[in-house]
N, C-alpha and C. Protein backbone atom coordinates (compact mmCIF):
# COMPACT_ATOMS: atom_id res chain seq x y z
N UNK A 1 7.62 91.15 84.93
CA UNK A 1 6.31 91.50 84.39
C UNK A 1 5.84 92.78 85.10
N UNK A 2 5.46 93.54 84.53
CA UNK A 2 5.20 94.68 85.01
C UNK A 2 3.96 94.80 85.70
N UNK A 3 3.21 95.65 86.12
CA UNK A 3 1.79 95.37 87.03
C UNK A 3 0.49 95.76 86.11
N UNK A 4 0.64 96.06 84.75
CA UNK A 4 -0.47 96.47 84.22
C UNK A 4 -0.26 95.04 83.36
N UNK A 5 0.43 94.53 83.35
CA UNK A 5 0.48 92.57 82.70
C UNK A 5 0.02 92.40 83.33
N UNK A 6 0.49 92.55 84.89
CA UNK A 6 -0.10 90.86 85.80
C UNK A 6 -1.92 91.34 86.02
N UNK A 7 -1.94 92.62 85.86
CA UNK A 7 -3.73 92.86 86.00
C UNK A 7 -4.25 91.91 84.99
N UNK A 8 -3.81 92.44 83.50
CA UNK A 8 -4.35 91.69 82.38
C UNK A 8 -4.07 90.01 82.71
N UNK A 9 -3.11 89.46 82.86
CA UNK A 9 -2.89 88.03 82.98
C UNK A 9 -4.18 87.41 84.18
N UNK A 10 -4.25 88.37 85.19
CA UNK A 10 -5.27 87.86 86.23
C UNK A 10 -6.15 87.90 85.66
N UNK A 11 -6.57 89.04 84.74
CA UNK A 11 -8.15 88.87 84.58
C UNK A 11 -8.65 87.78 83.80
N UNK A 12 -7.40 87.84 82.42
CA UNK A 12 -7.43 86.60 81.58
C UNK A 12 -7.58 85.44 82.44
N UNK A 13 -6.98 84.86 83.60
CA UNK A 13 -7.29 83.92 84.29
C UNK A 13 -7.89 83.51 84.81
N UNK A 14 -9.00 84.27 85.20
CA UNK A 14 -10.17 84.24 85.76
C UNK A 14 -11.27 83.88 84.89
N UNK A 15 -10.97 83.73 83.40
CA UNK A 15 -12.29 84.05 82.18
C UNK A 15 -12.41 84.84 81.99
N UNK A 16 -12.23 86.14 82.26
CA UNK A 16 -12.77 87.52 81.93
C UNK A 16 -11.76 87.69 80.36
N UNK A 17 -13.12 88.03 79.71
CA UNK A 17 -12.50 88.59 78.11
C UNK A 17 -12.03 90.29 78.33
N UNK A 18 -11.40 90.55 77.48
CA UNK A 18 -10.52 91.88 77.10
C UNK A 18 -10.86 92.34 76.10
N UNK A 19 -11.38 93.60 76.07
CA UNK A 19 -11.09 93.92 74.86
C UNK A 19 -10.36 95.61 74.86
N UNK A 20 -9.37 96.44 74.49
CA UNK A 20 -8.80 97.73 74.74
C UNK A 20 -10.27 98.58 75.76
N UNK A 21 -10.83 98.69 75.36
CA UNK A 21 -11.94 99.82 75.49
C UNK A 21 -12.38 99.31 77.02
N UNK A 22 -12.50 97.59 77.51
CA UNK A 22 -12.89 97.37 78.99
C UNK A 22 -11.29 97.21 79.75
N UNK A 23 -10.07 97.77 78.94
CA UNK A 23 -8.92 97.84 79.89
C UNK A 23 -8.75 98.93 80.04
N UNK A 24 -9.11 99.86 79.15
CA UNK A 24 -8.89 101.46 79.68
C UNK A 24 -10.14 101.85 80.66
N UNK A 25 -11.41 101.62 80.55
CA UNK A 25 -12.22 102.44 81.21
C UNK A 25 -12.65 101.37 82.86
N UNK A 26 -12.03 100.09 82.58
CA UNK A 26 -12.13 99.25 84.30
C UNK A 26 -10.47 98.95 84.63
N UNK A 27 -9.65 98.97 84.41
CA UNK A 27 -8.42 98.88 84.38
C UNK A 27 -7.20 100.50 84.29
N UNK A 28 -7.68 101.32 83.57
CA UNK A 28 -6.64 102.59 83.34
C UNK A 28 -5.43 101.96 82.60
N UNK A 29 -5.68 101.02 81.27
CA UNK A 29 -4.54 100.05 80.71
C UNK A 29 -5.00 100.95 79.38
N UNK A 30 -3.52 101.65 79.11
CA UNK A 30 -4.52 102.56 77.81
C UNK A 30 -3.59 101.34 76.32
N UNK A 31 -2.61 100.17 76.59
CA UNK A 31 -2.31 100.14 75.59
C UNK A 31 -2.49 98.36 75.55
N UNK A 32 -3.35 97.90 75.44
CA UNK A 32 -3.61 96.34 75.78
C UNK A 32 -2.93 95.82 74.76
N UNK A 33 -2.86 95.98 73.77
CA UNK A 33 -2.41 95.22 72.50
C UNK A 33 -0.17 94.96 73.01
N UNK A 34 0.01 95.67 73.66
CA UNK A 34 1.44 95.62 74.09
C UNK A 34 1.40 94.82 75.07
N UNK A 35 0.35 95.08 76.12
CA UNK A 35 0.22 94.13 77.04
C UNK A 35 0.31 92.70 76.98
N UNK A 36 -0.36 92.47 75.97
CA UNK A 36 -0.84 90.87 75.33
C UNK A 36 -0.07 90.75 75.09
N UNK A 37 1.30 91.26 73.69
CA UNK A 37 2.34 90.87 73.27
C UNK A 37 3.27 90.43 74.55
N UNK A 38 3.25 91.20 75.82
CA UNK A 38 4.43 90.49 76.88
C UNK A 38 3.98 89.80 76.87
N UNK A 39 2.87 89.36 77.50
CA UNK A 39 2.45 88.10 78.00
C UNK A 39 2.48 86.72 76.98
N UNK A 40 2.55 87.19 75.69
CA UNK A 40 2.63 85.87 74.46
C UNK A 40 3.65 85.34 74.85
N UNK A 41 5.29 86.76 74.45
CA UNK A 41 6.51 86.29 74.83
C UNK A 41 6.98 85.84 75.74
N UNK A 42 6.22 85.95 76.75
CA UNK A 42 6.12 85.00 78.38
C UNK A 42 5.85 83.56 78.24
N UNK A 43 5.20 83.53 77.00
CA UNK A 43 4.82 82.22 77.09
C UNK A 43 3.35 81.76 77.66
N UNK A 44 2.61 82.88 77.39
CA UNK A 44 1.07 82.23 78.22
C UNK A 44 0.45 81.91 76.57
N UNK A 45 -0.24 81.30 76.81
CA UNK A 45 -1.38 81.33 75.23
C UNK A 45 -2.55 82.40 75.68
N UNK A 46 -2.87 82.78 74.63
CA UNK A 46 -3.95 83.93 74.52
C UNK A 46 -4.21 83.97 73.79
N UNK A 47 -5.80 83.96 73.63
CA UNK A 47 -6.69 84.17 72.60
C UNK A 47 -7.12 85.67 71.75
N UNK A 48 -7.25 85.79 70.33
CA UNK A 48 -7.69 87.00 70.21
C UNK A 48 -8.59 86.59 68.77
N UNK A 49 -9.98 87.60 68.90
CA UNK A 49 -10.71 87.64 67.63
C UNK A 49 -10.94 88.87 67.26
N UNK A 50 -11.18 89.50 65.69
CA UNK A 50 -10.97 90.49 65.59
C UNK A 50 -12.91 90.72 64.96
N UNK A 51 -13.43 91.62 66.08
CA UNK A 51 -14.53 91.85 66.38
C UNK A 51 -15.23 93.26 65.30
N UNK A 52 -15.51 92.90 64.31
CA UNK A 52 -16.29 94.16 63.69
C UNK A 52 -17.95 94.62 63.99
N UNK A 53 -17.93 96.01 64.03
CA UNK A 53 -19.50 96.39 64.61
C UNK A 53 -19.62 97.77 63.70
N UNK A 54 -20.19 98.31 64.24
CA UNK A 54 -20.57 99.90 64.27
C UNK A 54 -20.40 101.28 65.65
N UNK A 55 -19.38 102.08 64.79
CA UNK A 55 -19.51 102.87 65.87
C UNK A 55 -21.38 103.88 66.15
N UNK A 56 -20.71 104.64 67.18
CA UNK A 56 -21.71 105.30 67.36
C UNK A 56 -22.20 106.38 66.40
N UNK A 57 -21.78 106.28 65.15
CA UNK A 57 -21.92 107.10 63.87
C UNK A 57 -22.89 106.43 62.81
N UNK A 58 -22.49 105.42 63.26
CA UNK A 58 -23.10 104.13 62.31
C UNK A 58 -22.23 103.93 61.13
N UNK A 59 -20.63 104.21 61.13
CA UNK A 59 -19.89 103.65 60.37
C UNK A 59 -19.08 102.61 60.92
N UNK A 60 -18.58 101.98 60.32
CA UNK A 60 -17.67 100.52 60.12
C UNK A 60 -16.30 100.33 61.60
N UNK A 61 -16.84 99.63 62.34
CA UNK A 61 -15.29 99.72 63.01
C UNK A 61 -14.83 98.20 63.29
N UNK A 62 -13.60 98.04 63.75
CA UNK A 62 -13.42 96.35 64.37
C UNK A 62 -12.43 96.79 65.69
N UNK A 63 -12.24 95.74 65.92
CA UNK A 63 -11.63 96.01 67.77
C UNK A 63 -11.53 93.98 67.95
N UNK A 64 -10.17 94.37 68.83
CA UNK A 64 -10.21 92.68 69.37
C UNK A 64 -10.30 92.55 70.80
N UNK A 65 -10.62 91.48 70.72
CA UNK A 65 -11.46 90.46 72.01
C UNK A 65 -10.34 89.74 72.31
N UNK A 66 -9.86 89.68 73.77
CA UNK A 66 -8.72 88.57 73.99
C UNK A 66 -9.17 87.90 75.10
N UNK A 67 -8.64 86.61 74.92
CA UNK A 67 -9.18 85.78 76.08
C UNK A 67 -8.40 84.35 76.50
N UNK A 68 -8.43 83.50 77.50
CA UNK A 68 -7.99 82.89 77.58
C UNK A 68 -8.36 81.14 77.58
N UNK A 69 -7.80 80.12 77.61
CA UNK A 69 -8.77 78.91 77.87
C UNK A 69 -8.66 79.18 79.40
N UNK A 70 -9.57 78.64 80.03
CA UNK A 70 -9.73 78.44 81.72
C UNK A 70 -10.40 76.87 81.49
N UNK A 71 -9.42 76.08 82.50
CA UNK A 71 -10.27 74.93 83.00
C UNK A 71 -10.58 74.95 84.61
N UNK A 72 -12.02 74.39 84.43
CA UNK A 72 -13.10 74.66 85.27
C UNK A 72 -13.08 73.26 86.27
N UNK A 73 -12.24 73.29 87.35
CA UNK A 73 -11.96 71.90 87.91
C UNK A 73 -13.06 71.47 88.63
N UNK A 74 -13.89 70.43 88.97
CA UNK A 74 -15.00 70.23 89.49
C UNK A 74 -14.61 70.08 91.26
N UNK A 75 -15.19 70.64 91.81
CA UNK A 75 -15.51 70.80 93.43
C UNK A 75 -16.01 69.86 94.05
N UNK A 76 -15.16 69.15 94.59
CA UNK A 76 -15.68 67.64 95.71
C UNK A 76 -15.43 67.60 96.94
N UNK A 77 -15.98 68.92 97.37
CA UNK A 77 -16.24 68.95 98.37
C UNK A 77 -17.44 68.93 98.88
């Protein structure tokens, strides 16, 4: 796995959602969508929704959101 996976796989692991635009400008990951594909064929599950808005033009854009399940183990200590 290369080191711009294992960034993405950590962050995914942590809860943190993805989407291209917060891996290039907090990460320097300019191609996430390849990223995700290793990590499928790795065998992790990963989530993705395909997010439509408006650019800053006010025309039509979409972009995806990837994410992971995280379970949240309870602390007894």
């Amino acid at each position: 796995m290369n080191s711009q996976a294992r960034v993405v796989l950590t962050r995914l692991q942590h809860g943190e959602q993805l989407s291209s635009r917060d891996a290039v400008l907090n990460y320097g990951i300019q191609d996430l969508p390849k990223r995700i594909s290793e990590l499928r064929r790795a065998g992790h599950e990963i989530h993705s929704e395909r997010i439509e808005g408006k650019n800053r033009h006010g025309g039509r854009t979409h972009w995806n959101l990837y994410w992971m399940e995280v379970e949240h183990g309870t602390d007894t200590n």
